[in-house]
Protein backbone atom coordinates (compact mmCIF):
# COMPACT_ATOMS: atom_id res chain seq x y z
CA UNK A 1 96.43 49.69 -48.92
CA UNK A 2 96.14 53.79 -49.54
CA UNK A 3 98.46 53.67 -52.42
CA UNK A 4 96.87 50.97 -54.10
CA UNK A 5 93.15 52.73 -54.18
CA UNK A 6 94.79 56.01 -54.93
CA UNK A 7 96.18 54.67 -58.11
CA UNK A 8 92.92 52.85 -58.59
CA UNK A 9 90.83 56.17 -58.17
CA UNK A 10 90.31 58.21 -61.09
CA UNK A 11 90.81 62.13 -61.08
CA UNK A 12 87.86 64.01 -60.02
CA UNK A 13 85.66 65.29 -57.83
CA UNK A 14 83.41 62.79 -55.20
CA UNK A 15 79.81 61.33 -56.77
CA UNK A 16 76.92 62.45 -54.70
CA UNK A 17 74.25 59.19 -54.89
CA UNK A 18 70.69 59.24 -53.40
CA UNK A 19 69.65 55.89 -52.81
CA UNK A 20 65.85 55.01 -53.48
CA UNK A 21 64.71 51.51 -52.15
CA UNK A 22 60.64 51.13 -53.15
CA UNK A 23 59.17 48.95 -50.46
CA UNK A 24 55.65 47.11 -49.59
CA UNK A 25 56.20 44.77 -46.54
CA UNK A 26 59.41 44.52 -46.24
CA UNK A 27 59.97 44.51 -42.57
CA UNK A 28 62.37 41.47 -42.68
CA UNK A 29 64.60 42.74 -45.59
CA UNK A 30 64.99 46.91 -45.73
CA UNK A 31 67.38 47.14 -42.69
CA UNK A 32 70.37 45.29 -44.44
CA UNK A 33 68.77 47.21 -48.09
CA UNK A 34 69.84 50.48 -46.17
CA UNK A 35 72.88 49.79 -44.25
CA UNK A 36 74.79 47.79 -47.37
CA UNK A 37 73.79 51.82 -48.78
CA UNK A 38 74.73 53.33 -45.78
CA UNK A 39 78.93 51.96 -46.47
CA UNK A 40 78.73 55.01 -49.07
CA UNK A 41 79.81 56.76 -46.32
CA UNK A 42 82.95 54.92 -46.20
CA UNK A 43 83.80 55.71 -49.38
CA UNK A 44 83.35 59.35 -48.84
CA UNK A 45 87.05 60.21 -50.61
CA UNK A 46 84.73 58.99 -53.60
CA UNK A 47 80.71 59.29 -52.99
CA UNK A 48 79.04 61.77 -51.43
CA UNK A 49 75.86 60.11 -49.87
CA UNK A 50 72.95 62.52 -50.18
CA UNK A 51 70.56 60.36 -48.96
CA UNK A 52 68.46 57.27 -48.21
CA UNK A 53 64.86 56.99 -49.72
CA UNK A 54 62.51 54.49 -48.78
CA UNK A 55 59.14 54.93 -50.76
CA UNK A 56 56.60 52.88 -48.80
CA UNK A 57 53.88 51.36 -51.05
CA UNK A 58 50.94 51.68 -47.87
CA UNK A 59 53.10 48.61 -46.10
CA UNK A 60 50.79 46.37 -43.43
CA UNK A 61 54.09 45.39 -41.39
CA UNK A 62 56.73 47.59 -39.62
CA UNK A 63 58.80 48.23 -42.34
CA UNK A 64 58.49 52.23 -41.85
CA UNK A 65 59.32 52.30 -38.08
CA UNK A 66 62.69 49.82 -39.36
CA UNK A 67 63.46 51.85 -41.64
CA UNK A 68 62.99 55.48 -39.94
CA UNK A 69 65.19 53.07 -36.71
CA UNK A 70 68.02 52.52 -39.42
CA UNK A 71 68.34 56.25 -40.42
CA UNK A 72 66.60 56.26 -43.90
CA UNK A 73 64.00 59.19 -45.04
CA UNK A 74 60.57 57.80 -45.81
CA UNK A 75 58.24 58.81 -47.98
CA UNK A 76 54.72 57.06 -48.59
CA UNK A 77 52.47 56.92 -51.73
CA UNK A 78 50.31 54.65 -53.16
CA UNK A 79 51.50 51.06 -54.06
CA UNK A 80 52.93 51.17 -57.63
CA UNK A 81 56.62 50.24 -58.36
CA UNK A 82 57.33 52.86 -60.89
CA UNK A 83 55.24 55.24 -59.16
CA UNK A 84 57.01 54.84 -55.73
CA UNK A 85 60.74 55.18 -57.93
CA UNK A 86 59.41 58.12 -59.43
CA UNK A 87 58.54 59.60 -55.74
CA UNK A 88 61.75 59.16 -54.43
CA UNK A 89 63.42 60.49 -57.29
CA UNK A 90 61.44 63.95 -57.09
CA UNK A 91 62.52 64.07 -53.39
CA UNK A 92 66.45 63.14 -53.84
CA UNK A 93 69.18 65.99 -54.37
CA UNK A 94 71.90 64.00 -55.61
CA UNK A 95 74.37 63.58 -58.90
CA UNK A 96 73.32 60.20 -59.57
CA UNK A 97 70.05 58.19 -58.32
CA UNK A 98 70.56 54.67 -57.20
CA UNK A 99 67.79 52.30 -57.20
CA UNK A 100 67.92 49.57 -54.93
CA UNK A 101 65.46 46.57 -54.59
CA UNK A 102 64.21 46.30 -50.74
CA UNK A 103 65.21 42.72 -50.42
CA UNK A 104 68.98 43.48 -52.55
CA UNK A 105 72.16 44.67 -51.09
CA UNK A 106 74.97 46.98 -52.37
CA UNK A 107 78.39 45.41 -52.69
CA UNK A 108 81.36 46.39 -50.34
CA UNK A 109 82.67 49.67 -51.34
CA UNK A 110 80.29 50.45 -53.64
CA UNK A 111 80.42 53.86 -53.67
CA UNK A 112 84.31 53.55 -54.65
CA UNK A 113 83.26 51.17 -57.72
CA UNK A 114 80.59 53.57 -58.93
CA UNK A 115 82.99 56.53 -58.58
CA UNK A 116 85.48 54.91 -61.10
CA UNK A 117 83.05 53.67 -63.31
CA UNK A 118 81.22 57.08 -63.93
CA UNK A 119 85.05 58.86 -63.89
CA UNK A 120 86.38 56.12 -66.03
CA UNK A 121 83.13 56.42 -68.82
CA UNK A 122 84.42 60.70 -68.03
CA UNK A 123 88.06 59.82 -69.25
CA UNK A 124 86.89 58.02 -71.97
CA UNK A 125 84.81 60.33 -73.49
CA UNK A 126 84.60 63.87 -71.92
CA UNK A 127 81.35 63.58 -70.89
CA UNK A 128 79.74 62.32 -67.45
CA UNK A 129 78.59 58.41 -67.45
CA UNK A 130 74.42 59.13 -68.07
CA UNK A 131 73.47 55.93 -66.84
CA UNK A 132 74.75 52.27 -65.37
CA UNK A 133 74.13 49.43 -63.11
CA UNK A 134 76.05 46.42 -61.37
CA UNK A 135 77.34 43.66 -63.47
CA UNK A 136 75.15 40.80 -62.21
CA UNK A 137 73.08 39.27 -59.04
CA UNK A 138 74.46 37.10 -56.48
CA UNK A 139 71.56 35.30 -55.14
CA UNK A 140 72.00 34.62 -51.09
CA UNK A 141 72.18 30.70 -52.38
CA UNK A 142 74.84 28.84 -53.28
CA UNK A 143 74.37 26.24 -56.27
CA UNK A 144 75.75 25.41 -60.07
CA UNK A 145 72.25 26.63 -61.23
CA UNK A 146 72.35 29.91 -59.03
CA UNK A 147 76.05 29.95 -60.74
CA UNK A 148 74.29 29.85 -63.87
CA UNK A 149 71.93 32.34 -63.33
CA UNK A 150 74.53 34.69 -62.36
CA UNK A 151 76.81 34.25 -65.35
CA UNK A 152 73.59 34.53 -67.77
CA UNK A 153 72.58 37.95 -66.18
CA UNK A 154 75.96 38.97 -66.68
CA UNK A 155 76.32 38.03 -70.61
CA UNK A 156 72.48 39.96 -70.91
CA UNK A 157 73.71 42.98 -69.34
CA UNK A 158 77.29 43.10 -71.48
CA UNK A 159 76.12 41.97 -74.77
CA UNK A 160 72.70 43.08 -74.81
CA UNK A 161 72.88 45.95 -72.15
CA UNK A 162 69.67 44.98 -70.63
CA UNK A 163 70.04 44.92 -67.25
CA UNK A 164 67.21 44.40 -65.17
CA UNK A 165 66.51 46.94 -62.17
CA UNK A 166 67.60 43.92 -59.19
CA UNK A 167 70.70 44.95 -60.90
CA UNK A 168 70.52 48.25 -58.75
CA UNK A 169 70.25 50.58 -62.03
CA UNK A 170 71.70 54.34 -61.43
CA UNK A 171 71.13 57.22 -63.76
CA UNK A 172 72.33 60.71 -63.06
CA UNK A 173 69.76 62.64 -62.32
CA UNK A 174 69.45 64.94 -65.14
CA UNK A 175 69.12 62.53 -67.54
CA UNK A 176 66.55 60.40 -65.36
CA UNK A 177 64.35 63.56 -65.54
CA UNK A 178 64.97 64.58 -69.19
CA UNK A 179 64.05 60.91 -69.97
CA UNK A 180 60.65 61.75 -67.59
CA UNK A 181 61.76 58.69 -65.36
CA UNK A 182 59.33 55.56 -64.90
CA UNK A 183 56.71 55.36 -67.42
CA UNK A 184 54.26 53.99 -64.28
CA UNK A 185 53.25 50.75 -65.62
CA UNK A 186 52.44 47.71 -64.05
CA UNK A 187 55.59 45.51 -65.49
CA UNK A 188 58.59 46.41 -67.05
CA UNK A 189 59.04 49.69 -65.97
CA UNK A 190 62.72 49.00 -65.70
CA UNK A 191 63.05 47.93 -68.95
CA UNK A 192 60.84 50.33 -70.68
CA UNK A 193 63.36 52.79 -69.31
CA UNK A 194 66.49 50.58 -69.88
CA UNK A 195 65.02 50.61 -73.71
CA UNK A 196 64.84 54.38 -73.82
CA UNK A 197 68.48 55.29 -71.92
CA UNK A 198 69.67 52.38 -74.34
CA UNK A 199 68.35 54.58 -77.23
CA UNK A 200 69.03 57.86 -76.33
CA UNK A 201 72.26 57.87 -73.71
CA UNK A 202 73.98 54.51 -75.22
CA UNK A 203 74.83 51.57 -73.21
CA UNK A 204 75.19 51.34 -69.85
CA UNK A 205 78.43 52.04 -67.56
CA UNK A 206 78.76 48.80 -65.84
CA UNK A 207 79.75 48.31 -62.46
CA UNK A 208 82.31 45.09 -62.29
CA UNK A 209 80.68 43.50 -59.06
CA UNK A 210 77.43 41.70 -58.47
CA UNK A 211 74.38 42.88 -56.23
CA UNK A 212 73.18 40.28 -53.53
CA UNK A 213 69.66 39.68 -53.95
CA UNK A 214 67.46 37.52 -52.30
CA UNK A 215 66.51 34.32 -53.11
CA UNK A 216 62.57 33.91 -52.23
CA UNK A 217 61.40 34.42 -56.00
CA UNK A 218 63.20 31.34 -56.88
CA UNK A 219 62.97 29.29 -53.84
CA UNK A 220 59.33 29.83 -54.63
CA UNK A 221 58.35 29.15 -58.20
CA UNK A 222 61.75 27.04 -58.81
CA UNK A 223 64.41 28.75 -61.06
CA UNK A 224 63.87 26.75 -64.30
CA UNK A 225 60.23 28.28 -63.88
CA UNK A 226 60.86 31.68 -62.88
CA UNK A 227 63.36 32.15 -65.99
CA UNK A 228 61.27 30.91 -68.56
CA UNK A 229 57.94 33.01 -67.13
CA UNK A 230 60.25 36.36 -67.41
CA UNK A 231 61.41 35.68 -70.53
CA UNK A 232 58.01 34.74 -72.19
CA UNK A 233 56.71 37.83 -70.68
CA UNK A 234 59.67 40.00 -72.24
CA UNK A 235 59.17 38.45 -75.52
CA UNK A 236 55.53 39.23 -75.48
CA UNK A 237 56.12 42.99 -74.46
CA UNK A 238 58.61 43.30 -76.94
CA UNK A 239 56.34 41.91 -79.40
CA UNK A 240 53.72 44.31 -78.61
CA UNK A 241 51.71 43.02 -76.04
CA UNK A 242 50.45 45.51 -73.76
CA UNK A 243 52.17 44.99 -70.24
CA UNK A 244 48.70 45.64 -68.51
CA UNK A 245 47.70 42.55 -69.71
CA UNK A 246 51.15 40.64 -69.16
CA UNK A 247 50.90 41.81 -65.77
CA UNK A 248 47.53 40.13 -65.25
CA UNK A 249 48.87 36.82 -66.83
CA UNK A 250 52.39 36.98 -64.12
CA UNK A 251 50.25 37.24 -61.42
CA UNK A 252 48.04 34.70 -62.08
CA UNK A 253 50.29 31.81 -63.05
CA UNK A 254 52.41 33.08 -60.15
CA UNK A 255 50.37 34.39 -57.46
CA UNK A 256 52.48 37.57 -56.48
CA UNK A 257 51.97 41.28 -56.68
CA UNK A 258 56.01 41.32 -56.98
CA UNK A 259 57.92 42.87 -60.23
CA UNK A 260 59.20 40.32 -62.60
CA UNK A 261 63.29 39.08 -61.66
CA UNK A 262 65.87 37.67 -63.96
């Protein structure tokens, strides 16, 4: 087993990650968020784990005291999305910022799987991989339509290289702050900054394994729903729609305060 992921391990040094997991009553979900991060430490011949940052968004539940008990640093602000990302990107120390989704879960060896897909991009091209993200979701439900789902996130990301940030985005942390990080709107922030490391860094590095993401979203509006609100909404965006606005019409026709999924 050595041999085999020495030859698959590109040349170089370790990548040092700082995980960031935004959070607003999550008490049920951010222990598994932090120790599927946590396994970094596994893969220390290849990451360096800097650290774990939970940004609480003024939670109601216990979700700081879990996630202070599972060994993560926590932060709090006020409850914004991009503003909590933002937060714990200010605060991290790291080569490479990971942001993970409170109620997602980093694949087995993931830190070995970054490693050769930021030294593989280096290879390549000379140059350090500015920005990637996992191939696809694996919602915690089995199903031909959740099968679907998966292999449609996948074609976005690799044909259109618009992943979505439940596709635990990671940008090296240079670029994230030349780029000025999360424009701190109320939708889309992920893909308002997808757009601009799309423009200005090229596509993404992609990481060939899926996140596991929970499936509440869908269990709760029904899939068929749930994919055709987000993509209306991203078609009106794109068309020039100001997100403010979309943001009022998602949470009315869906009744949650959560950020839009695939």
């Amino acid at each position: 087993m050595g041999s085999k992921r020495q030859r698959l391990t590109p040349a170089g040094r370790p990548v040092s990650v700082s995980v960031i997991i935004p959070a607003l009553n999550e008490e049920g979900a951010i222990v598994r968020a932090i120790e599927s991060a946590k396994a970094a430490k596994l893969d220390s011949e290849f990451v360096t784990l800097k650290e774990i940052i939970v940004v609480d968004g003024e939670s109601s539940d216990d979700t700081v005291e879990r996630a202070r008990a599972a060994g993560a640093q926590v932060i709090s602000c006020l409850k914004h999305r991009a503003r909590q990302l933002n937060a714990g990107a200010a605060e991290a120390s790291a080569d490479y910022l990971v942001f993970l989704h409170a109620d997602s879960v980093l694949p087995d060896e993931y830190g070995r799987l970054v490693h050769e897909a930021c030294h593989g991009y280096q290879a390549d091209t000379g140059q350090a991989a500015p920005w990637g993200c996992f191939e696809t979701i694996q919602i915690d439900e089995s199903g031909m339509r959740m099968n679907l789902l998966r292999w449609g996130v996948a074609a976005r990301t690799k044909l259109l290289h618009l992943p979505y940030g439940d596709q635990c985005i990671f940008v090296a942390t240079d670029v994230f702050r030349r780029h000025q990080g999360f424009q701190e709107l109320d939708l889309m922030e992920d893909l308002d900054l997808v757009r601009r490391l799309n423009r200005h860094e090229g596509p993404p590095v992609i990481v060939p394994a899926p996140v596991q993401t929970s499936s509440r979203r869908w269990q709760k509006l029904g899939l068929l729903r749930t994919t055709l609100t987000n993509q209306v909404l991203i078609l009106a965006w794109l068309c020039g729609i100001p997100e403010s606005t979309l943001a009022r019409w998602y949470r009315i026709g869906t009744g949650t305060q959560q950020q839009i999924k695939n």
